[in-house]
PDB file of N, CA and C in Angstrom:
ATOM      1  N   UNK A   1     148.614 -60.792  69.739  1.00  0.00           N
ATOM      2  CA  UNK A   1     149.439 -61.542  70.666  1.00  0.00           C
ATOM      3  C   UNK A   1     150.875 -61.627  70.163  1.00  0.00           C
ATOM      4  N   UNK A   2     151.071 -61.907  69.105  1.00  0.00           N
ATOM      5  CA  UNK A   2     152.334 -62.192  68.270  1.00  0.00           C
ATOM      6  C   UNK A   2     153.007 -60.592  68.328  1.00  0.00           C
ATOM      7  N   UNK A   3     152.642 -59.418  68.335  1.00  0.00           N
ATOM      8  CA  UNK A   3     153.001 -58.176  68.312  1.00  0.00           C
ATOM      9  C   UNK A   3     153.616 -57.907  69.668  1.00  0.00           C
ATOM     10  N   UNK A   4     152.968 -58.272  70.811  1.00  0.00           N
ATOM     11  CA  UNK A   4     153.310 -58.320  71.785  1.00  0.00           C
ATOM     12  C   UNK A   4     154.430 -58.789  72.402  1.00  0.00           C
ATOM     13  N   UNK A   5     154.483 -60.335  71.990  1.00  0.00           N
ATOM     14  CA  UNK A   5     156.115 -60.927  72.535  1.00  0.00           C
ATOM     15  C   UNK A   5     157.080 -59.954  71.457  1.00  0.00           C
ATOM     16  N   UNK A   6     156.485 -59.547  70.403  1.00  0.00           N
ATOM     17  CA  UNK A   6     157.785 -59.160  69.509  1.00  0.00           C
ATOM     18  C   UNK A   6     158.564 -57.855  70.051  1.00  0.00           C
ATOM     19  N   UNK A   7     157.486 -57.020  70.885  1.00  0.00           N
ATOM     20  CA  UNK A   7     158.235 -55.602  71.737  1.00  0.00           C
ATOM     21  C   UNK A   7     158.202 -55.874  73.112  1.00  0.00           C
ATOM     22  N   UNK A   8     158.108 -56.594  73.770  1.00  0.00           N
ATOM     23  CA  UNK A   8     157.668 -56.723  74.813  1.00  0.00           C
ATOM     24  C   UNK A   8     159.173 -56.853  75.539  1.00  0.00           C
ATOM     25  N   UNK A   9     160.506 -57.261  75.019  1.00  0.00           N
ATOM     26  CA  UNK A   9     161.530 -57.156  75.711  1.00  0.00           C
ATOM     27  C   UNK A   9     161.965 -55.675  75.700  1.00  0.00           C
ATOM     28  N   UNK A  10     161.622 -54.491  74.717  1.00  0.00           N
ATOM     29  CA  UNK A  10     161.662 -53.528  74.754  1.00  0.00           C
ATOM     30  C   UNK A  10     161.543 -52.788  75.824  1.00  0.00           C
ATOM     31  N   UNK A  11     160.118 -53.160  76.763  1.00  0.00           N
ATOM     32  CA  UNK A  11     159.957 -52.366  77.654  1.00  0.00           C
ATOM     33  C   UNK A  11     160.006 -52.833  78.966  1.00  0.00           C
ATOM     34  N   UNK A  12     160.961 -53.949  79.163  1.00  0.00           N
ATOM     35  CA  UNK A  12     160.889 -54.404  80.509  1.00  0.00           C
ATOM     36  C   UNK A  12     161.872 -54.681  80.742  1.00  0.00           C
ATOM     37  N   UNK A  13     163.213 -53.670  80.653  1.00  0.00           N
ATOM     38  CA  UNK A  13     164.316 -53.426  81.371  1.00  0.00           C
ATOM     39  C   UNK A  13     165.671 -54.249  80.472  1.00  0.00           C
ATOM     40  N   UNK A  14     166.654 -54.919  81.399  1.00  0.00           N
ATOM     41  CA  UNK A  14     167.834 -55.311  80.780  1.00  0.00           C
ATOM     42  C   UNK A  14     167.413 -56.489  79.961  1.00  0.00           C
ATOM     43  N   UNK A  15     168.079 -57.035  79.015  1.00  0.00           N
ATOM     44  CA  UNK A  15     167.902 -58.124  78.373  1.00  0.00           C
ATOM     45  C   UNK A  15     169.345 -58.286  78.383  1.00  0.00           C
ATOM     46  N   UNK A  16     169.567 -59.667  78.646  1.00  0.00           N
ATOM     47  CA  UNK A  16     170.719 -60.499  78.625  1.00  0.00           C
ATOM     48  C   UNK A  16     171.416 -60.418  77.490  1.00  0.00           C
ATOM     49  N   UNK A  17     170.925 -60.975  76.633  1.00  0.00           N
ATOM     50  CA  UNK A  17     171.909 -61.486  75.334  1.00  0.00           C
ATOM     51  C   UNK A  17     171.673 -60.499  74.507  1.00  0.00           C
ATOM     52  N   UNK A  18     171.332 -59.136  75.064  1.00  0.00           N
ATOM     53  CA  UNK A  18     171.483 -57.904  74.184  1.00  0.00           C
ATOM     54  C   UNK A  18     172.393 -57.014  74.613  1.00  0.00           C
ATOM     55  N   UNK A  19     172.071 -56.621  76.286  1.00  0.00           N
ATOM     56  CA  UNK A  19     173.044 -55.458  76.756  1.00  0.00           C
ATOM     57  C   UNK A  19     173.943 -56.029  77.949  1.00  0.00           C
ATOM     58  N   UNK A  20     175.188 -55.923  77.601  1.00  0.00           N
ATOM     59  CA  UNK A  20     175.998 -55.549  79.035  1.00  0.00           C
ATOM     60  C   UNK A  20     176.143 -54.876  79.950  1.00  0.00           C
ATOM     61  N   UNK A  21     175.261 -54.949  80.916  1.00  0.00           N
ATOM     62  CA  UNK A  21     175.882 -53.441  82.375  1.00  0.00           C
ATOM     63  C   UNK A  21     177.328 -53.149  82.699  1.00  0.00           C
ATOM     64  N   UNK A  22     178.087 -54.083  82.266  1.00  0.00           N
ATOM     65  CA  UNK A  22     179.510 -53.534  82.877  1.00  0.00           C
ATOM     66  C   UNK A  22     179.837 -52.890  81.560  1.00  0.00           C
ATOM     67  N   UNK A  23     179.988 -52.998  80.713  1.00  0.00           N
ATOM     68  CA  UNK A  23     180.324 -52.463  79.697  1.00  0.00           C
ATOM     69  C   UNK A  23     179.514 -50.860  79.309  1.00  0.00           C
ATOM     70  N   UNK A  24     178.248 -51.040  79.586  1.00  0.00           N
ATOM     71  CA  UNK A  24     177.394 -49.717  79.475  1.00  0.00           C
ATOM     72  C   UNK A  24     178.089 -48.645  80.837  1.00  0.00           C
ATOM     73  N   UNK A  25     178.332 -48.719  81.414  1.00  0.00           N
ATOM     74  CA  UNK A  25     178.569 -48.405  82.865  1.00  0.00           C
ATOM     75  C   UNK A  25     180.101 -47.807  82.600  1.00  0.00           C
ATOM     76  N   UNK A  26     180.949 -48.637  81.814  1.00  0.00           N
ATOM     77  CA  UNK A  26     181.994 -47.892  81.289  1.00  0.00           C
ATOM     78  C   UNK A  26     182.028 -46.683  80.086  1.00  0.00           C
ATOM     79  N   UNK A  27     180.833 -47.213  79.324  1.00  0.00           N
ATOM     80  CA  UNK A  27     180.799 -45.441  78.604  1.00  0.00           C
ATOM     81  C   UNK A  27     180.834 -44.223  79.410  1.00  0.00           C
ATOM     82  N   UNK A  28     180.366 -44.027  80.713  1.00  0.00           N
ATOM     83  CA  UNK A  28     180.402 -43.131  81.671  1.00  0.00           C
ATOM     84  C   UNK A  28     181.599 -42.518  82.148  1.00  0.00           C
ATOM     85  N   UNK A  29     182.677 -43.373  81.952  1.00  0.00           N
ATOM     86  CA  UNK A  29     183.976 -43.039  82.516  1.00  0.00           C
ATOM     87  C   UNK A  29     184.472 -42.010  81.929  1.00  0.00           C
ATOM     88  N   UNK A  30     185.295 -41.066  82.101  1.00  0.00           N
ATOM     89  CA  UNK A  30     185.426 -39.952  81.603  1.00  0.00           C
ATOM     90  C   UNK A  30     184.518 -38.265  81.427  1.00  0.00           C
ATOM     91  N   UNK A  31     183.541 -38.854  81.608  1.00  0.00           N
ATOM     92  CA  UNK A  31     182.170 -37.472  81.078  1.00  0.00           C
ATOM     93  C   UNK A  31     182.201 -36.585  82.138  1.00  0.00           C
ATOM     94  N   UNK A  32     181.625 -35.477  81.584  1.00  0.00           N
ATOM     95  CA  UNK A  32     181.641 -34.270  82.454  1.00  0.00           C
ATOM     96  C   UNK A  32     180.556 -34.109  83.407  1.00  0.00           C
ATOM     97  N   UNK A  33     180.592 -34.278  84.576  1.00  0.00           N
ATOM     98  CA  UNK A  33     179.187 -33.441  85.586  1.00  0.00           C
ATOM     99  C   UNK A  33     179.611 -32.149  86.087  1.00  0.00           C
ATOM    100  N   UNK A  34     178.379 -31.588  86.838  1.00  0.00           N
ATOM    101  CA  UNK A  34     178.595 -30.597  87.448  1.00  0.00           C
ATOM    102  C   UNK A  34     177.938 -30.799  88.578  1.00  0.00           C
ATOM    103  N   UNK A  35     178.906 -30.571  89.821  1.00  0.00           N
ATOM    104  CA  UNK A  35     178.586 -30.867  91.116  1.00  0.00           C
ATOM    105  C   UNK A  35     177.438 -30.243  91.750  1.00  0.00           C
ATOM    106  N   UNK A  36     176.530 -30.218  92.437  1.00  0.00           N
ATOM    107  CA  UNK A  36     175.552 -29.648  92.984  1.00  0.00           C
ATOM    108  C   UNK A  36     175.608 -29.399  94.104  1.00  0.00           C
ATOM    109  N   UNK A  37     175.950 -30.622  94.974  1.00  0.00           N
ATOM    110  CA  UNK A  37     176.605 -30.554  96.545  1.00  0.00           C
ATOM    111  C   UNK A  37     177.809 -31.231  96.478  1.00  0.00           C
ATOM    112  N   UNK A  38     178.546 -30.199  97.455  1.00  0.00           N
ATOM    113  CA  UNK A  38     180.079 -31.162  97.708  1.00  0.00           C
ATOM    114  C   UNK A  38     180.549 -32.016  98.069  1.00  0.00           C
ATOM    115  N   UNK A  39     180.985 -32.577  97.676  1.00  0.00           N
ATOM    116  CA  UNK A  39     181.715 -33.861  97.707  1.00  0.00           C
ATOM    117  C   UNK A  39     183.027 -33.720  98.040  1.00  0.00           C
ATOM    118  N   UNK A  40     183.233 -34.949  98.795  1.00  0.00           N
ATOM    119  CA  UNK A  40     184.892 -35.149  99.320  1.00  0.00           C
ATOM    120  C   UNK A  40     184.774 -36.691 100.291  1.00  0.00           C
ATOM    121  N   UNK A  41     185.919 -36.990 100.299  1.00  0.00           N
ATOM    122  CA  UNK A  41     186.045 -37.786 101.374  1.00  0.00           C
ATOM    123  C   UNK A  41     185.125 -37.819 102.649  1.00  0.00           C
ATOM    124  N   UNK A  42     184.779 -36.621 102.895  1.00  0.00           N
ATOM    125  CA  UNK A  42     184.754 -36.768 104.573  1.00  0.00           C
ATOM    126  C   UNK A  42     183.162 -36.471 104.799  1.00  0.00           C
ATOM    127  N   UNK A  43     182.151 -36.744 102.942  1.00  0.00           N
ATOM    128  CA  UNK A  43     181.166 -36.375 102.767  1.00  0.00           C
ATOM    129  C   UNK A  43     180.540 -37.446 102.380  1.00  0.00           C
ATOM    130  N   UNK A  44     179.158 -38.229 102.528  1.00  0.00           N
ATOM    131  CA  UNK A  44     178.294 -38.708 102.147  1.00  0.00           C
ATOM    132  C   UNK A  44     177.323 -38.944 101.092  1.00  0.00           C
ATOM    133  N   UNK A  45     176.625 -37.307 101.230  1.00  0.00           N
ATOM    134  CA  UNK A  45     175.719 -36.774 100.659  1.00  0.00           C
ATOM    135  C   UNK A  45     175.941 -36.045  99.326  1.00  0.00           C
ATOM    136  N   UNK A  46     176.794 -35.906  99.400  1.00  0.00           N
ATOM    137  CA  UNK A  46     176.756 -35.050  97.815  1.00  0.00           C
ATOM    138  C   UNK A  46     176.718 -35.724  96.093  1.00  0.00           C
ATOM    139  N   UNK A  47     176.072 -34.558  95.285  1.00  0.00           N
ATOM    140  CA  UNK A  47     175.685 -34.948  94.103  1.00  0.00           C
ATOM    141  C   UNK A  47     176.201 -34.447  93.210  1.00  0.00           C
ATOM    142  N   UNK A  48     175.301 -34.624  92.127  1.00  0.00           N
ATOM    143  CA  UNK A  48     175.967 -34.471  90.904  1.00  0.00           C
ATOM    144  C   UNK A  48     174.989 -34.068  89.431  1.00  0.00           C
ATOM    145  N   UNK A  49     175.028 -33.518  88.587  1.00  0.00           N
ATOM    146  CA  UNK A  49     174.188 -33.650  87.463  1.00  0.00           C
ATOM    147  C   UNK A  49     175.032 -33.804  86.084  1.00  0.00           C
ATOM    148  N   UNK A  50     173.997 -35.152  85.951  1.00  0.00           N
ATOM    149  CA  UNK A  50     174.794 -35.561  84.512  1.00  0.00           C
ATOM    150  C   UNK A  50     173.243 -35.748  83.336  1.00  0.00           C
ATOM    151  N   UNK A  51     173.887 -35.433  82.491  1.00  0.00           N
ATOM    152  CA  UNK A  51     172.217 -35.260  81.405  1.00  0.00           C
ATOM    153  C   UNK A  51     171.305 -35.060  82.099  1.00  0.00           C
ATOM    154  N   UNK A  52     171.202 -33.957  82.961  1.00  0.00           N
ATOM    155  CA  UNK A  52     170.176 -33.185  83.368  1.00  0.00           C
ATOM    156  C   UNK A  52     169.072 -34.228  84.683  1.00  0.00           C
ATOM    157  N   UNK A  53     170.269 -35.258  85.245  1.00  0.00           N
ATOM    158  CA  UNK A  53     169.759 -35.870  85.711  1.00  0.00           C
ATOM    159  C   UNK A  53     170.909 -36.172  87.236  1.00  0.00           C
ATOM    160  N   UNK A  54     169.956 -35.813  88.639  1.00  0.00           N
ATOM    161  CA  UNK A  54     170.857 -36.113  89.638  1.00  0.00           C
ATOM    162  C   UNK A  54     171.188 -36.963  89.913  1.00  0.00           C
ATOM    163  N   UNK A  55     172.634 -37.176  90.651  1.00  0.00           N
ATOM    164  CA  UNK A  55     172.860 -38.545  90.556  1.00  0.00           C
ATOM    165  C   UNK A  55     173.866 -38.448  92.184  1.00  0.00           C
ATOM    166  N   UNK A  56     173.407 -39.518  92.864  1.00  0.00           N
ATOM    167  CA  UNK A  56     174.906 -39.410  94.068  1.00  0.00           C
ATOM    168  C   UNK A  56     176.299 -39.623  93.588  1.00  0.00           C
ATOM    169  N   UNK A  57     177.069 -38.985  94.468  1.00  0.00           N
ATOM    170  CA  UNK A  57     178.400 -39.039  94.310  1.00  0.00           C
ATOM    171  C   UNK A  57     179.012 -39.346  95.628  1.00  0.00           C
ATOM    172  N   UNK A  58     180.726 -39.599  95.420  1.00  0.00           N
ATOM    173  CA  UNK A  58     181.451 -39.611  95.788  1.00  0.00           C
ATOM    174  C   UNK A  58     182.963 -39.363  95.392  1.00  0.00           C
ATOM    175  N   UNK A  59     183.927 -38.937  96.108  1.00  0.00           N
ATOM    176  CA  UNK A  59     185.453 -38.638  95.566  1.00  0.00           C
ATOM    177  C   UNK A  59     186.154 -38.630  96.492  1.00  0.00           C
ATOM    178  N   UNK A  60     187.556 -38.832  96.344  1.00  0.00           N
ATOM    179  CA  UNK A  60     188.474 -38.850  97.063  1.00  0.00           C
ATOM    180  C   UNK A  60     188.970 -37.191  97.324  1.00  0.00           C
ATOM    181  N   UNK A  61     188.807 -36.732  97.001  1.00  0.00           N
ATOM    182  CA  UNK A  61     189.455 -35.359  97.287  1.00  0.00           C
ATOM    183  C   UNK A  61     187.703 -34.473  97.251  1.00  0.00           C
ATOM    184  N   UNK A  62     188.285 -33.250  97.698  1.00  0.00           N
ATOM    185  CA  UNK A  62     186.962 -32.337  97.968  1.00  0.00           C
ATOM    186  C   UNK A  62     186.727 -31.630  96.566  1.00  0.00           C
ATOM    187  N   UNK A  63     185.752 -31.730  96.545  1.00  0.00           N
ATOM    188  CA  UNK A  63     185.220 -30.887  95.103  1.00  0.00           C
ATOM    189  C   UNK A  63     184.458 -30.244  95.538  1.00  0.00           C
ATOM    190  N   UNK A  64     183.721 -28.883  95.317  1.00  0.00           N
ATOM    191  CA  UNK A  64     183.160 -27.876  95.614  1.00  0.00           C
ATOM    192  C   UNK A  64     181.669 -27.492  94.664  1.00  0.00           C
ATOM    193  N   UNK A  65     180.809 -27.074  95.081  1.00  0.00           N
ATOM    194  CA  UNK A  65     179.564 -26.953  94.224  1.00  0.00           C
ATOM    195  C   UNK A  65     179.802 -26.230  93.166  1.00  0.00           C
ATOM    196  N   UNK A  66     179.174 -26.391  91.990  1.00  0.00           N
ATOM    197  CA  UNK A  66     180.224 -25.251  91.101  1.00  0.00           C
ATOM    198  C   UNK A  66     181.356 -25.899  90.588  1.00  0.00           C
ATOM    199  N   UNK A  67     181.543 -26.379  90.726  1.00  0.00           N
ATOM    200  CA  UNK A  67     183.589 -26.854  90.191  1.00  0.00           C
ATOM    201  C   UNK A  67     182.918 -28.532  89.303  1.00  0.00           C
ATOM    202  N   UNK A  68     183.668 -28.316  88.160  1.00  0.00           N
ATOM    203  CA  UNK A  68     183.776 -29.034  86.828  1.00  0.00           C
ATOM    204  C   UNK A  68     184.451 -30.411  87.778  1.00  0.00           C
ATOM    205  N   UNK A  69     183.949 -31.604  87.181  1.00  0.00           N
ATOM    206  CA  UNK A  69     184.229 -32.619  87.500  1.00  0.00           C
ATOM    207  C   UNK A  69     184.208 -33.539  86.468  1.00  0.00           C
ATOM    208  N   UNK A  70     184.722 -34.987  86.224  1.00  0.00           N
ATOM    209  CA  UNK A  70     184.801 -35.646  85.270  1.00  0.00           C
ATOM    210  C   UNK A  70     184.068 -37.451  86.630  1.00  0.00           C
ATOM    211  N   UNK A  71     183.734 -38.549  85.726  1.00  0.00           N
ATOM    212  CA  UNK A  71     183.390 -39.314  86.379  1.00  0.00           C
ATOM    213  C   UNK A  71     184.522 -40.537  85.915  1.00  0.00           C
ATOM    214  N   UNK A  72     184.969 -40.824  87.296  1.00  0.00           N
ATOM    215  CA  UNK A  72     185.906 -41.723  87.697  1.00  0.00           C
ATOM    216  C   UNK A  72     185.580 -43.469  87.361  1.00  0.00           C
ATOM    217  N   UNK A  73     184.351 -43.780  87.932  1.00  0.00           N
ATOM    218  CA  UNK A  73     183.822 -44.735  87.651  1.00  0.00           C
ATOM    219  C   UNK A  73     182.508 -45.101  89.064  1.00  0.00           C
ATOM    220  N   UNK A  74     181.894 -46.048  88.148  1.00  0.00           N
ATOM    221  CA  UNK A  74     180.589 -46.167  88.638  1.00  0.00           C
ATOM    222  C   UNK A  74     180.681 -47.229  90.130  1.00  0.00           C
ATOM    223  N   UNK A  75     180.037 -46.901  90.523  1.00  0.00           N
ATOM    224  CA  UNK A  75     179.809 -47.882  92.314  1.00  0.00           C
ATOM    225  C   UNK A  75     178.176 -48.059  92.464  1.00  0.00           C
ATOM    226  N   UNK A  76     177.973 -49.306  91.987  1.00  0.00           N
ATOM    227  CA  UNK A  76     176.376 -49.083  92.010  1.00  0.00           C
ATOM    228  C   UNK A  76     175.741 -47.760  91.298  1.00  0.00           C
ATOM    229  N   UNK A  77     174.818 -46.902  92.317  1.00  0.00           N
ATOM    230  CA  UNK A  77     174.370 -45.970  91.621  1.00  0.00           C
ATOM    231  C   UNK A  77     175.068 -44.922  92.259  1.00  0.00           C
ATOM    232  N   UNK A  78     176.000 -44.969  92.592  1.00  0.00           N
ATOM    233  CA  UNK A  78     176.705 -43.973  92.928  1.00  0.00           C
ATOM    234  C   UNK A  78     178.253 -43.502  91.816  1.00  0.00           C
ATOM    235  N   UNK A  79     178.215 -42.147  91.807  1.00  0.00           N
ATOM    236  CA  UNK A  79     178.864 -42.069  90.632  1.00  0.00           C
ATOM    237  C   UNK A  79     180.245 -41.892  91.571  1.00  0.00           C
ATOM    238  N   UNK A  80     182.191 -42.001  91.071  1.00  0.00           N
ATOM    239  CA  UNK A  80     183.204 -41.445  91.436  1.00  0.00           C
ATOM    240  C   UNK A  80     183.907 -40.635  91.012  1.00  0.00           C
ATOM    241  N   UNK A  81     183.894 -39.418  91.385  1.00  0.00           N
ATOM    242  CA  UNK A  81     184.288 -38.561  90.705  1.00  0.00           C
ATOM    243  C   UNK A  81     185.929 -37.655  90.906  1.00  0.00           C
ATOM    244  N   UNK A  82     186.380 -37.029  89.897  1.00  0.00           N
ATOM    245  CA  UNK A  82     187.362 -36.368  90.635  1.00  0.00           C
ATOM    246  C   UNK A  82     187.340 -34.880  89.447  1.00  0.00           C
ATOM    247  N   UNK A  83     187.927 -34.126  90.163  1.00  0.00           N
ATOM    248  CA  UNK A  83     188.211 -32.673  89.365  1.00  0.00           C
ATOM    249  C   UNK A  83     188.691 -32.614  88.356  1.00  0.00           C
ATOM    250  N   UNK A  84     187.738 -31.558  87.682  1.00  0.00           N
ATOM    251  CA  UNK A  84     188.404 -31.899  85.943  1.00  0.00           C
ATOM    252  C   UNK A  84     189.197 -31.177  86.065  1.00  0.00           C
ATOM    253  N   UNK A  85     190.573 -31.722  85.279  1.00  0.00           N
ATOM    254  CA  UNK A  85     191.978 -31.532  84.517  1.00  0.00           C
ATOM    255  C   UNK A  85     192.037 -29.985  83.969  1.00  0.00           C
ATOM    256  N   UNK A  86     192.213 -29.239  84.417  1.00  0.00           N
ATOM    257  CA  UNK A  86     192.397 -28.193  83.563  1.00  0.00           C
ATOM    258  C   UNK A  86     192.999 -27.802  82.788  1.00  0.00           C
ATOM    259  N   UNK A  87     192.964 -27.317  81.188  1.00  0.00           N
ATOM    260  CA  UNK A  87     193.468 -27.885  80.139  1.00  0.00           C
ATOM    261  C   UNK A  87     194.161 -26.243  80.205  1.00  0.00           C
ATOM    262  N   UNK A  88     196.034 -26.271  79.597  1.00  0.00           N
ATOM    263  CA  UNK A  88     196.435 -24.965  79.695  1.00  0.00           C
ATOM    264  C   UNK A  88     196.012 -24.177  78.275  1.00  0.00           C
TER     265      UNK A  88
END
């Protein structure tokens, strides 16, 4: 019984006075995805893969399937993205 309460916050999601969501949510800012479906303004539906994991998107400008993207910041579970910077 005593083993139990001792892991038991382990496996049942956020804990308060351990993790911050706004703060976790900002490590994201900056990182690289790669678009899957396009995204733009005038789009809904489109995604994204980040650690091998899909994720919705959105952006202000059109990004194209294929085309390098960086993440803007988080909206719920929706990620914001915009075109990565191309470095000369």
């Amino acid at each position: 019984m005593g083993l139990r309460r001792s892991i038991k916050g382990r496996f049942h999601g956020h804990v308060s006075d351990v993790q911050n969501p706004s703060l976790n949510l900002d490590e994201l800012t900056g990182r690289p995805v790669r678009v899957l479906d396009d995204v733009g303004p005038d789009r809904v539906d489109g995604s994204v893969e980040f650690k091998g994991a899909t994720c919705s998107a959105r952006s202000a400008e059109s990004i194209g399937r294929g085309e390098g993207a960086v993440i803007e910041s988080v909206d719920g579970l929706v990620s914001v993205i915009k075109k990565k910077e191309e470095t000369p």
